[in-house]
N, C-alpha and C. Protein backbone atom coordinates (compact mmCIF):
# COMPACT_ATOMS: atom_id res chain seq x y z
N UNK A 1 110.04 126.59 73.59
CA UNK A 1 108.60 126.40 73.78
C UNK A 1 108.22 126.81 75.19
N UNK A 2 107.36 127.46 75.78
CA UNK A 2 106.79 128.17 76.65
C UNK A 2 105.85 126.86 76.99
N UNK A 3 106.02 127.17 78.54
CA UNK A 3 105.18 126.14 79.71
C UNK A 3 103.62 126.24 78.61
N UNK A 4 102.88 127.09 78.43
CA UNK A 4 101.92 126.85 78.33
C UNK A 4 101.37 125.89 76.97
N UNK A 5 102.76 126.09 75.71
CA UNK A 5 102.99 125.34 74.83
C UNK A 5 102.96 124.19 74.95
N UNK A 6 103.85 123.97 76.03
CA UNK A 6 104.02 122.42 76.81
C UNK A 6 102.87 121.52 77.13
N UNK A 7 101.97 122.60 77.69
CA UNK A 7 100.94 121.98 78.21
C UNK A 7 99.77 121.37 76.94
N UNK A 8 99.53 122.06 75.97
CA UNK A 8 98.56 122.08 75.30
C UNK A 8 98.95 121.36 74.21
N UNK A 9 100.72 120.87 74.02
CA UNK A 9 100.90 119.93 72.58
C UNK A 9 101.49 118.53 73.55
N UNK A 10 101.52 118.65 74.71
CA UNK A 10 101.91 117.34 75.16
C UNK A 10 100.54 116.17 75.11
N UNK A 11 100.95 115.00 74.32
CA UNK A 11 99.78 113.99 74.64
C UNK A 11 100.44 112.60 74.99
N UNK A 12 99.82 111.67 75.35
CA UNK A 12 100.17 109.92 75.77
C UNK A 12 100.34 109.62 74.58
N UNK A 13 101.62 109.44 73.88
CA UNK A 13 102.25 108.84 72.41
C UNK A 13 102.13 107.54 73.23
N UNK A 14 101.42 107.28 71.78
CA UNK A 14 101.62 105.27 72.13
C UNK A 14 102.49 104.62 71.08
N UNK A 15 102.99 105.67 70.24
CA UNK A 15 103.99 104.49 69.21
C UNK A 15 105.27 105.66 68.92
N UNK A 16 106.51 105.20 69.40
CA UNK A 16 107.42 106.14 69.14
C UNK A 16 107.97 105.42 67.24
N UNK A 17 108.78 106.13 67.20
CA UNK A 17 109.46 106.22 65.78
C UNK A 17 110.81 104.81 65.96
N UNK A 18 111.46 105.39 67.07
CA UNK A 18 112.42 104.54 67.17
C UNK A 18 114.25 104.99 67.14
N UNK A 19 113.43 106.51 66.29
CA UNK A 19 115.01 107.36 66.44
C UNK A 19 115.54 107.21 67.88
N UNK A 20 117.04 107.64 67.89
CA UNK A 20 117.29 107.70 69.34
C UNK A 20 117.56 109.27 69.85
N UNK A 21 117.46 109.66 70.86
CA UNK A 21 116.99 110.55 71.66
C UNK A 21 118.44 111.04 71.76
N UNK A 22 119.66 111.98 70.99
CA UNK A 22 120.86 112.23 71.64
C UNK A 22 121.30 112.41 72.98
N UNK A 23 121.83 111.71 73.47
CA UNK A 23 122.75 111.43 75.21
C UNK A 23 122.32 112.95 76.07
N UNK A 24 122.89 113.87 75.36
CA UNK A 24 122.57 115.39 75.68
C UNK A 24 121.44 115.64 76.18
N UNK A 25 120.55 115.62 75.30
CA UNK A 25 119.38 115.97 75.67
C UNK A 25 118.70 114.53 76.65
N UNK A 26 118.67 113.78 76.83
CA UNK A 26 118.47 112.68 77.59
C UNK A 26 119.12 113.17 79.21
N UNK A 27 120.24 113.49 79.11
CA UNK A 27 120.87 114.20 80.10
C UNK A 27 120.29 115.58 80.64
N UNK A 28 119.99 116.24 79.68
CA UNK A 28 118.82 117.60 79.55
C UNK A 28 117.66 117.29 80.93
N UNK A 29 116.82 116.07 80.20
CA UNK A 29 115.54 116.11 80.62
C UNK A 29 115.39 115.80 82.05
N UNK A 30 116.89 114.66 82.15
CA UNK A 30 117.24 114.35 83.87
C UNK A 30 117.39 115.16 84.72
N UNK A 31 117.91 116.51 84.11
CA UNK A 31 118.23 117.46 85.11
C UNK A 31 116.99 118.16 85.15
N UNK A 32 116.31 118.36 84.43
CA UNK A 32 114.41 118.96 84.29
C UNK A 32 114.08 118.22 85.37
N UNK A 33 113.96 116.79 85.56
CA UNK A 33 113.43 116.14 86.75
C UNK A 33 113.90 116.17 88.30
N UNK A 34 115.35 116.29 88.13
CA UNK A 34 116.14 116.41 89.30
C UNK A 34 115.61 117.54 90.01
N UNK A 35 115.13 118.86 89.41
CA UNK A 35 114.58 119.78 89.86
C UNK A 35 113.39 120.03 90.49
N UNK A 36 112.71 118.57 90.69
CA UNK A 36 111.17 118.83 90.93
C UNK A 36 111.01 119.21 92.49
N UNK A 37 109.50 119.35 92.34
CA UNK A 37 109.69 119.71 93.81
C UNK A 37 109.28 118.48 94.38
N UNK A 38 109.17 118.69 95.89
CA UNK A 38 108.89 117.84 97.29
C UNK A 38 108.69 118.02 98.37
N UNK A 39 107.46 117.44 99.38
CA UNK A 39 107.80 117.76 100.21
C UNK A 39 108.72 117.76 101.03
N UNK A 40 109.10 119.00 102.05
CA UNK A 40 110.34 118.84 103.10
C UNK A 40 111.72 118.39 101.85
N UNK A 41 111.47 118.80 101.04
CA UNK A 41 112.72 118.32 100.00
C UNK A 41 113.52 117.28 99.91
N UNK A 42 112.33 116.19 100.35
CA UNK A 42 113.21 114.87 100.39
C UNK A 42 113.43 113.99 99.03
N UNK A 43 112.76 114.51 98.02
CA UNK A 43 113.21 113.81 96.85
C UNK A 43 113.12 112.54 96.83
N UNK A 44 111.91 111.22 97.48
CA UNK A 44 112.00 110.21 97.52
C UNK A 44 111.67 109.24 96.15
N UNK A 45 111.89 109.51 95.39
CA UNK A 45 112.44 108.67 93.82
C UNK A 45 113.74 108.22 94.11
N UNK A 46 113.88 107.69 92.88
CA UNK A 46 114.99 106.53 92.19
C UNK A 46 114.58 106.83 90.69
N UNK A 47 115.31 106.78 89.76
CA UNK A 47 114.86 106.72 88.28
C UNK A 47 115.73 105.77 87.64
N UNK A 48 115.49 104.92 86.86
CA UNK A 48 116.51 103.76 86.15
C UNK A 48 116.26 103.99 84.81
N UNK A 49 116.89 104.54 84.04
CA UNK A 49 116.98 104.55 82.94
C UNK A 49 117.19 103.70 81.77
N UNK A 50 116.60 103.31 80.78
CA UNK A 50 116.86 101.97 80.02
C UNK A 50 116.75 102.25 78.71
N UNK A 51 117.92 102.23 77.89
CA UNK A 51 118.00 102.36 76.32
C UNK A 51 118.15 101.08 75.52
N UNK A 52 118.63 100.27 76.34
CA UNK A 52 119.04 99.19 75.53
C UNK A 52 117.87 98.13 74.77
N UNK A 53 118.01 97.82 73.54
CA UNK A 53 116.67 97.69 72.69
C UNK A 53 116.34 96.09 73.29
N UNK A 54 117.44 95.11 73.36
CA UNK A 54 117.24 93.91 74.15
C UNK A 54 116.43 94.06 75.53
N UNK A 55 117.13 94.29 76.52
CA UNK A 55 116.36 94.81 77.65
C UNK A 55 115.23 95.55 77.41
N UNK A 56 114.62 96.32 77.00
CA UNK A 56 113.42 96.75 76.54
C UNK A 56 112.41 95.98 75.75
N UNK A 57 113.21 94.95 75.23
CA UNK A 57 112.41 93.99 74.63
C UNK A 57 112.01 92.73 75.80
N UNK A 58 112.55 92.28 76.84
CA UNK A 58 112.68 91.76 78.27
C UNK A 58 111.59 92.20 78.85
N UNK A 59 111.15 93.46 78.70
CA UNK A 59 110.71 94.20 79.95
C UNK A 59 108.88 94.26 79.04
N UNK A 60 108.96 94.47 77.95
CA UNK A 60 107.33 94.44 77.49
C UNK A 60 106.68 93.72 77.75
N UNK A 61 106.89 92.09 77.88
CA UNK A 61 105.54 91.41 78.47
C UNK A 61 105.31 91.65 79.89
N UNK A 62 105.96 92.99 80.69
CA UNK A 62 105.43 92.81 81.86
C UNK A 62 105.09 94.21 82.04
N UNK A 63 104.84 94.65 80.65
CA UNK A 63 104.21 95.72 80.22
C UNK A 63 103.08 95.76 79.15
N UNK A 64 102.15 94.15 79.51
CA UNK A 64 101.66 94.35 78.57
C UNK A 64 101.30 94.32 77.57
N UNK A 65 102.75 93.97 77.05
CA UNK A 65 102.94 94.39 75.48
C UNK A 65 102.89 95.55 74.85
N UNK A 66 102.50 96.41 75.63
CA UNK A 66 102.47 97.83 75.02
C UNK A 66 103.71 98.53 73.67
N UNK A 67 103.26 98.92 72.94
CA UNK A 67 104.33 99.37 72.07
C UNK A 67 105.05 100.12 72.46
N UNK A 68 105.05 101.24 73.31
CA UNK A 68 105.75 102.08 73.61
C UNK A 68 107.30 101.77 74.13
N UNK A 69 106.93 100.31 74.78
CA UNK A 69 108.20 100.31 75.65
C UNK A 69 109.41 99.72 74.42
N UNK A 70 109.13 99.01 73.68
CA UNK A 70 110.14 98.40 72.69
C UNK A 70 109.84 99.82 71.52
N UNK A 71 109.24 100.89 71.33
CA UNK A 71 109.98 101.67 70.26
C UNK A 71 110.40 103.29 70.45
N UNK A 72 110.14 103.44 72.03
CA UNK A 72 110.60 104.24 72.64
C UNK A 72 112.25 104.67 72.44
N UNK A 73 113.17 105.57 72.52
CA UNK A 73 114.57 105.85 72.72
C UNK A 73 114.81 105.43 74.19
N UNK A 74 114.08 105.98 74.88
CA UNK A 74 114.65 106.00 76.63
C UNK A 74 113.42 105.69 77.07
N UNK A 75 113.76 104.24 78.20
CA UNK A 75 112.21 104.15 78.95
C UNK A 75 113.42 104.59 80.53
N UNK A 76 112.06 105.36 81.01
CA UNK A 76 112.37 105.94 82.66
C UNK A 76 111.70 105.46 83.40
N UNK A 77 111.99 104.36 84.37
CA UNK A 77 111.55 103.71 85.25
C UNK A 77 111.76 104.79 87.02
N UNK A 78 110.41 105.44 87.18
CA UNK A 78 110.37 105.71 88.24
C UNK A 78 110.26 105.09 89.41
N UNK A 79 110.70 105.15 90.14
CA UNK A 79 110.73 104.10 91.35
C UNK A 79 110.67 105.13 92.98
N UNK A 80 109.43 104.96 93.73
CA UNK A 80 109.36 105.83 94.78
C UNK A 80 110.98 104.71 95.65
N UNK A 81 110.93 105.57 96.29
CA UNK A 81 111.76 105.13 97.72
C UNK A 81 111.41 105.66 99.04
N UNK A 82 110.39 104.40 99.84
CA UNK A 82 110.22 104.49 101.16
C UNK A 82 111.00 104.40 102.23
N UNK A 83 112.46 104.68 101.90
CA UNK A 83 113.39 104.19 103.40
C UNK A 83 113.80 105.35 103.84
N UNK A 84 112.38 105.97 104.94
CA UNK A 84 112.64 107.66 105.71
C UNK A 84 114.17 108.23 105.97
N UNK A 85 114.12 106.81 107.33
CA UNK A 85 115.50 107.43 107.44
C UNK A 85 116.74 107.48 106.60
N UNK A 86 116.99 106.84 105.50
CA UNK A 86 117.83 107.45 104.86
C UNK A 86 117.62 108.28 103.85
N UNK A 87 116.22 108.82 103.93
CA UNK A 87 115.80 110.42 103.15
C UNK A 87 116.49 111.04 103.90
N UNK A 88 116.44 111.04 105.44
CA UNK A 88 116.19 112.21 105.94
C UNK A 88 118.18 112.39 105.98
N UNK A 89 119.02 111.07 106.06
CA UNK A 89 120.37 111.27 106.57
C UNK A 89 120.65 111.80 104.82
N UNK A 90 119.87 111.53 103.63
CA UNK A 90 120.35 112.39 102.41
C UNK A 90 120.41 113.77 102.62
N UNK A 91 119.32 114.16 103.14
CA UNK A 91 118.83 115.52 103.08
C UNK A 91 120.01 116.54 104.07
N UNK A 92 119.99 115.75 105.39
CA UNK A 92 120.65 116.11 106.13
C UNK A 92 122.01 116.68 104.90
N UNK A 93 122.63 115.09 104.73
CA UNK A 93 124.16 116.18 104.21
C UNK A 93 124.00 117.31 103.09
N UNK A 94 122.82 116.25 102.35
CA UNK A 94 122.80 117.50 100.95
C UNK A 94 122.97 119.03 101.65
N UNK A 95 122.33 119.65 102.58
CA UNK A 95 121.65 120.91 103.71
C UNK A 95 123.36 121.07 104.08
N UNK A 96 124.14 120.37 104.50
CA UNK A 96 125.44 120.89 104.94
C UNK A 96 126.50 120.85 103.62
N UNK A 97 126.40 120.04 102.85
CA UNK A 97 127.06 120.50 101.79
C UNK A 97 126.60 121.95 101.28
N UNK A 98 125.85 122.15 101.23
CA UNK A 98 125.36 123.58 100.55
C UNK A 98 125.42 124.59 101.25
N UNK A 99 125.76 124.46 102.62
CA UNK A 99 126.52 125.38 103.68
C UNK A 99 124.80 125.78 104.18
N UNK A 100 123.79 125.14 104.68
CA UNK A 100 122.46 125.60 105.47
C UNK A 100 123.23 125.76 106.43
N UNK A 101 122.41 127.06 107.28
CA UNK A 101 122.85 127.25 108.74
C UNK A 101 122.73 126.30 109.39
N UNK A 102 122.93 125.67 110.30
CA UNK A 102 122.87 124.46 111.14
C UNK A 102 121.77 125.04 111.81
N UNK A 103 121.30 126.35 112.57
CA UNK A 103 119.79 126.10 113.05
C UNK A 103 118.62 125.71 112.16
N UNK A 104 118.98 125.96 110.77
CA UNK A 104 117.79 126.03 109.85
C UNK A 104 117.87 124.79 109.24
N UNK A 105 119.75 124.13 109.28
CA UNK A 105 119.29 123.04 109.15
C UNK A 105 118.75 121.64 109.92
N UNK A 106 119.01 121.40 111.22
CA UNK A 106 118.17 121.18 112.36
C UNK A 106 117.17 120.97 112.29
N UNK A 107 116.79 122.67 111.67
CA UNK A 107 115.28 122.37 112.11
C UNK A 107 114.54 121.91 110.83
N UNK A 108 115.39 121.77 109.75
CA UNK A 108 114.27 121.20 108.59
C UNK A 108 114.60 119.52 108.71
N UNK A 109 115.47 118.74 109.34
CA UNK A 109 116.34 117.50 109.79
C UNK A 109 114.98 117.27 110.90
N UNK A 110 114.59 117.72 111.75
CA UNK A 110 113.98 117.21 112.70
C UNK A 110 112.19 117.48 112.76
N UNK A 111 112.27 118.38 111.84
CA UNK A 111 110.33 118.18 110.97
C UNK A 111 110.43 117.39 110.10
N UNK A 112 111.29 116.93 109.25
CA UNK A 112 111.15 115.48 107.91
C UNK A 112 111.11 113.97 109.24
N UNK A 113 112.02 114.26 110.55
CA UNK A 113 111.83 113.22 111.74
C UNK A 113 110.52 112.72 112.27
N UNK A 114 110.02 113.59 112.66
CA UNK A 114 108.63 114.04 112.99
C UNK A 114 107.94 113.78 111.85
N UNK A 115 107.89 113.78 110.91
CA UNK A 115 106.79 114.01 110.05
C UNK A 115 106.79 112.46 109.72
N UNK A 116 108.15 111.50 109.65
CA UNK A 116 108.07 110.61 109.04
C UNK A 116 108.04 109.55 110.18
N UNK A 117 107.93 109.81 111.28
CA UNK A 117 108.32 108.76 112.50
C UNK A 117 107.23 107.75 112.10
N UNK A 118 106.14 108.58 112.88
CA UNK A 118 104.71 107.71 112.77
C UNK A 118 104.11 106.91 111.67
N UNK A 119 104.53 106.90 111.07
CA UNK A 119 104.08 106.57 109.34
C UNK A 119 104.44 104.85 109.10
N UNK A 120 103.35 104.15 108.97
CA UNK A 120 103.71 102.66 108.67
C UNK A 120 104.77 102.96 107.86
N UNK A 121 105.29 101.63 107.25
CA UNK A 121 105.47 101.45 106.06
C UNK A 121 104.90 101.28 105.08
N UNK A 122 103.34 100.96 104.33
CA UNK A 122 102.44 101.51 103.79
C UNK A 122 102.29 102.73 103.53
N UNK A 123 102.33 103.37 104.45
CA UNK A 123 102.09 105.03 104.07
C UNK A 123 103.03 105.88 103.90
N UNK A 124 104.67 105.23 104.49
CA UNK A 124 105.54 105.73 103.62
C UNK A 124 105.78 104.72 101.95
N UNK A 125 105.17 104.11 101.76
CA UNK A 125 105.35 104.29 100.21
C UNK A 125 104.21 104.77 100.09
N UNK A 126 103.20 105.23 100.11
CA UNK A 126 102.40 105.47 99.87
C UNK A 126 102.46 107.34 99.19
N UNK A 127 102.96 107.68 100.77
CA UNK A 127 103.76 108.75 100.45
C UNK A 127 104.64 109.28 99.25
N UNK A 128 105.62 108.58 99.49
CA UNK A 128 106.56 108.47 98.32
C UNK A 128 106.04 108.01 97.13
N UNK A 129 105.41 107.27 96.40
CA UNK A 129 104.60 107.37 95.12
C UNK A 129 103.93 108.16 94.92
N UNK A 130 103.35 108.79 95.84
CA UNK A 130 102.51 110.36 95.69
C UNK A 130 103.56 111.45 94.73
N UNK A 131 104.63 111.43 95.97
CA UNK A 131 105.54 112.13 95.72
C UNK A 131 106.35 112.36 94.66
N UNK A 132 106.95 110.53 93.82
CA UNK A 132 107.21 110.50 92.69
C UNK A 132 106.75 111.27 91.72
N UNK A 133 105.22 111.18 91.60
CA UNK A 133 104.49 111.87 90.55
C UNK A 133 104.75 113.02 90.23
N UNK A 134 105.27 114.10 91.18
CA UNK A 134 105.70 114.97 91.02
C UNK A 134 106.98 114.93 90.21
N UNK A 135 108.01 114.41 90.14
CA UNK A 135 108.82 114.39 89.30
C UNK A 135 108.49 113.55 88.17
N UNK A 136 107.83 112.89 87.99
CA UNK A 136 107.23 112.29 86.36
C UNK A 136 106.35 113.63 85.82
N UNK A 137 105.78 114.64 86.70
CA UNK A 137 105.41 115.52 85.50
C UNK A 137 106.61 116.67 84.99
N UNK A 138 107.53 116.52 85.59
CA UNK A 138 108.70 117.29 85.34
C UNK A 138 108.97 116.71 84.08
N UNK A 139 109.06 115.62 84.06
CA UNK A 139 109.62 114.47 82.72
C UNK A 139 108.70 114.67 81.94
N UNK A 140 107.21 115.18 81.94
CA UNK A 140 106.60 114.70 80.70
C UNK A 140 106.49 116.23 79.96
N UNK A 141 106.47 117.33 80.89
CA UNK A 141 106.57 118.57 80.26
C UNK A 141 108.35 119.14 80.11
N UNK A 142 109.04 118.41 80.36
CA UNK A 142 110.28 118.50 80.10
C UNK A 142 110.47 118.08 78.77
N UNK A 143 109.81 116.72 78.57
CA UNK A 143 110.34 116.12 77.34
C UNK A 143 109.80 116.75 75.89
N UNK A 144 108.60 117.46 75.95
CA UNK A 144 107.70 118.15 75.14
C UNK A 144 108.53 119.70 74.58
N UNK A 145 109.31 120.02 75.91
CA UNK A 145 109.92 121.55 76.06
C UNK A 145 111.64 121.42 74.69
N UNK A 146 111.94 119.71 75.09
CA UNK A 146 113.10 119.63 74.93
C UNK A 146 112.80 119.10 73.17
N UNK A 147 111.62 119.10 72.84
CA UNK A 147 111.25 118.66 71.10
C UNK A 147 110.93 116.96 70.91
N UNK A 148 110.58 116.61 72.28
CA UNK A 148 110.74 114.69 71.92
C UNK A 148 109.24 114.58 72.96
N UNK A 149 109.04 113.16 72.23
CA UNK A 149 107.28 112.99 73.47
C UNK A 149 107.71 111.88 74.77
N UNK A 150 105.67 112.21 75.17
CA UNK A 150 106.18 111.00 76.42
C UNK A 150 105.20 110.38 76.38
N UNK A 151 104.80 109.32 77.47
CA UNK A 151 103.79 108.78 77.88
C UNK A 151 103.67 108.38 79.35
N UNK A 152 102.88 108.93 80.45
CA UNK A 152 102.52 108.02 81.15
C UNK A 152 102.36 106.94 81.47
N UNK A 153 102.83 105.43 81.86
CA UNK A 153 102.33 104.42 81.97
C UNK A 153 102.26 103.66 83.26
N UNK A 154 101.24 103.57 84.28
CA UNK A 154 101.02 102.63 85.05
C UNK A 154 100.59 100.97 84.85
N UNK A 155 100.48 100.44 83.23
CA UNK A 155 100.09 99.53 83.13
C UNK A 155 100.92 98.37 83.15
N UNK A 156 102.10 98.12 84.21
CA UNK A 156 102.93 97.14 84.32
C UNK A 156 103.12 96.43 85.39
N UNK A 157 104.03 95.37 85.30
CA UNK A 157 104.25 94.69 86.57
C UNK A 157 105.25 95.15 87.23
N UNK A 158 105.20 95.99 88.24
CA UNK A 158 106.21 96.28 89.25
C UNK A 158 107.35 95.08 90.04
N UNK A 159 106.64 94.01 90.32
CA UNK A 159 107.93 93.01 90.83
C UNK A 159 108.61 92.12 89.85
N UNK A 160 108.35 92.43 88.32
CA UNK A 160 108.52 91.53 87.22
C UNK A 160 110.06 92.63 86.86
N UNK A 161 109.06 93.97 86.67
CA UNK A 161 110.36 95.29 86.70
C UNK A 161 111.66 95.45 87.51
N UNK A 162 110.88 95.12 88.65
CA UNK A 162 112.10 95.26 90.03
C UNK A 162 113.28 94.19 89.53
N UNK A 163 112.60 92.69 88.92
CA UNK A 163 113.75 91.71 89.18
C UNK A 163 114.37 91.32 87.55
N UNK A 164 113.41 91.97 86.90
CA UNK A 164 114.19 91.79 85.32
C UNK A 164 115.30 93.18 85.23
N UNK A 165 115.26 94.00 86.02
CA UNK A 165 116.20 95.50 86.19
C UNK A 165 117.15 95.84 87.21
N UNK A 166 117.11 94.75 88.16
CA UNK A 166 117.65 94.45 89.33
C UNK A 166 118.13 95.69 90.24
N UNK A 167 116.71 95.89 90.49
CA UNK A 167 116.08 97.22 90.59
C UNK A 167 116.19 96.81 92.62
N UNK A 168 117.18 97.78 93.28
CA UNK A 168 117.57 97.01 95.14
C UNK A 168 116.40 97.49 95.63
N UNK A 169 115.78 96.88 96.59
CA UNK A 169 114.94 97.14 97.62
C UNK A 169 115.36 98.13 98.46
N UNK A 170 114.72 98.84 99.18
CA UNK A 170 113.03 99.42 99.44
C UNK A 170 112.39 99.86 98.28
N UNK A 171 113.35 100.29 96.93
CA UNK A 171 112.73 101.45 95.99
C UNK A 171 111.68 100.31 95.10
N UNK A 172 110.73 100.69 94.80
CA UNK A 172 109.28 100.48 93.97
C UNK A 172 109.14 101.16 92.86
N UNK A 173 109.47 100.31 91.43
CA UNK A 173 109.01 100.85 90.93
C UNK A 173 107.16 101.39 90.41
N UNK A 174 106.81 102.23 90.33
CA UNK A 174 105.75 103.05 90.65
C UNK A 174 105.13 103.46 89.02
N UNK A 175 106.15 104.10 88.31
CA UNK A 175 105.13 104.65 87.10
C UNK A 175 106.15 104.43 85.84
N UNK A 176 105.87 104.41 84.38
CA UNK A 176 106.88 104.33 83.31
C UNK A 176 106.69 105.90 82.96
N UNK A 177 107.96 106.07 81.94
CA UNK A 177 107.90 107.18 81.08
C UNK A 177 109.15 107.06 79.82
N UNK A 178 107.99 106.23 79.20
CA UNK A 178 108.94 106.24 77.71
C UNK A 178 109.13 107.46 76.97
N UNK A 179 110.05 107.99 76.24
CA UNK A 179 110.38 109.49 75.84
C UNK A 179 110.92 108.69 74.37
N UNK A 180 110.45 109.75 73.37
CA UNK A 180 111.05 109.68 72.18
C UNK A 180 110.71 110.46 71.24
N UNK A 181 110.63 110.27 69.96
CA UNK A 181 109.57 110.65 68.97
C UNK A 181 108.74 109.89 68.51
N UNK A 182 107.42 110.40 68.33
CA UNK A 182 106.09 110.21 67.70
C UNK A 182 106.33 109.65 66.83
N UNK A 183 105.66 108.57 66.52
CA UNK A 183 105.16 108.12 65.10
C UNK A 183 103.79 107.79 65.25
N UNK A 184 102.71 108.64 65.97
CA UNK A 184 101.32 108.96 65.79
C UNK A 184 101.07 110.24 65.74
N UNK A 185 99.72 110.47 65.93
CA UNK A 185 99.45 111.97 65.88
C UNK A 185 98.27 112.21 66.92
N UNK A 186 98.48 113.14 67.80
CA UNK A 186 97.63 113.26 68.92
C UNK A 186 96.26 113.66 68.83
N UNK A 187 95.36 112.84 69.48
CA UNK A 187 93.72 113.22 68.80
C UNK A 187 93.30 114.44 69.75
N UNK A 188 92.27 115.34 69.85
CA UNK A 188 91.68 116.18 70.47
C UNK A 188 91.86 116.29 71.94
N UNK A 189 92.67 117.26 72.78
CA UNK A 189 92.43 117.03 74.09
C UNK A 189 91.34 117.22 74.55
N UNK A 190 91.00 116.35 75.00
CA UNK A 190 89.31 116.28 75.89
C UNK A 190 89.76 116.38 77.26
N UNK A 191 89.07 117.57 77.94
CA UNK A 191 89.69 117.69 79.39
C UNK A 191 87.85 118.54 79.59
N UNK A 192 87.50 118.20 80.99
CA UNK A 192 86.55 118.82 81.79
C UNK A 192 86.40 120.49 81.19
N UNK A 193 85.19 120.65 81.57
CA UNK A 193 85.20 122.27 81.57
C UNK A 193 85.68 122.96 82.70
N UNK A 194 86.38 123.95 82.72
CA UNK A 194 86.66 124.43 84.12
C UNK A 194 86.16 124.30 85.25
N UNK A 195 84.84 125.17 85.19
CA UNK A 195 83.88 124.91 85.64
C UNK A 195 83.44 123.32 86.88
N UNK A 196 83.52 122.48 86.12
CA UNK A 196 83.20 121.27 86.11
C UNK A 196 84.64 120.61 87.71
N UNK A 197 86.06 121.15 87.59
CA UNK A 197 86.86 121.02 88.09
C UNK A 197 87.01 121.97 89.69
N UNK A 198 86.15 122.58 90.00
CA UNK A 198 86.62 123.99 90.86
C UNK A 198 85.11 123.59 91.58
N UNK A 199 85.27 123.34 93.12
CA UNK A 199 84.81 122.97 93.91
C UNK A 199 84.28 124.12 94.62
């Protein structure tokens, strides 16, 4: 299926089937996300993955109740991570494992420094949940590409998540993304007129 396929049959499934999602392709879609972009390539996510139908059943009243999360295959708990400096000491080795020149890598080590010095802690998560998002849309047009749906969900309790998933601090979890198959059918995309979007 072609990106643009992706775009135009992906919708917010609110009731999966319940099949399970083969390991493979679950593994598939992780590496779709691993790929996203970022700024300064710091990659500040965490993702926790959760199949287990008990634990998923744990985790819905602080979701809500939403159906998705108990008939989903795989719920993906995104979680930003605000702790700079150990973005930046990731980045650092990732840059020497991969053999970066040491001037180039330097100098991308000491603009993620700079960039992140000044920054409360507020605005580095703030940051970093920005940032997440970017890899949750990897996941939702990944999962569409790979033949299974998704959903967006911000409608949960983040410190209910953190301690029923024992989910370590600094990382936040930030957004859901249950993946599976449909057992609805997607109504009309209603999106702006172009027009309407372009400033």
């Amino acid at each position: 299926m072609d990106f643009k396929d992706c775009v135009q049959q992906r919708y917010a499934t609110k009731r999966f089937d319940g099949r399970p999602i083969p390991d493979a392709a679950i593994r598939e879609l992780l590496e779709l996300v691993r790929l996203a972009p970022s700024a300064l390539n710091l990659q500040p996510w965490r993702i926790k993955v959760v199949s287990d139908p008990g634990r998923k059943e744990a985790l819905k009243p602080a979701a809500f109740d939403q159906d998705q999360i108990t008939t989903c295959s795989h719920l993906l708990v995104f979680c930003a991570d605000p702790d700079y400096d150990g973005l930046i000491r990731r980045l650092d080795a990732l840059l020497k494992t991969n053999g970066v020149p040491e001037e180039t890598r330097s100098a991308i080590v000491e603009m993620a420094a700079r960039f992140a010095g000044p920054m409360t802690p507020e605005e580095r998560l703030a940051w970093s949940e920005a940032q997440t998002y970017l890899a949750l849309s990897n996941a939702l047009h990944g999962a569409k590409s790979l033949g299974f749906d998704s959903c967006p969900m911000t409608g949960f309790d983040p410190a209910a998540f953190s301690r029923l998933l024992a989910i370590p601090a600094p990382l936040v979890p930030v957004i859901l993304c249950p993946v599976g198959y449909a057992a609805d059918s997607p109504g009309p995309k209603i999106r702006l007129p172009l027009e309407e979007i372009l400033v």
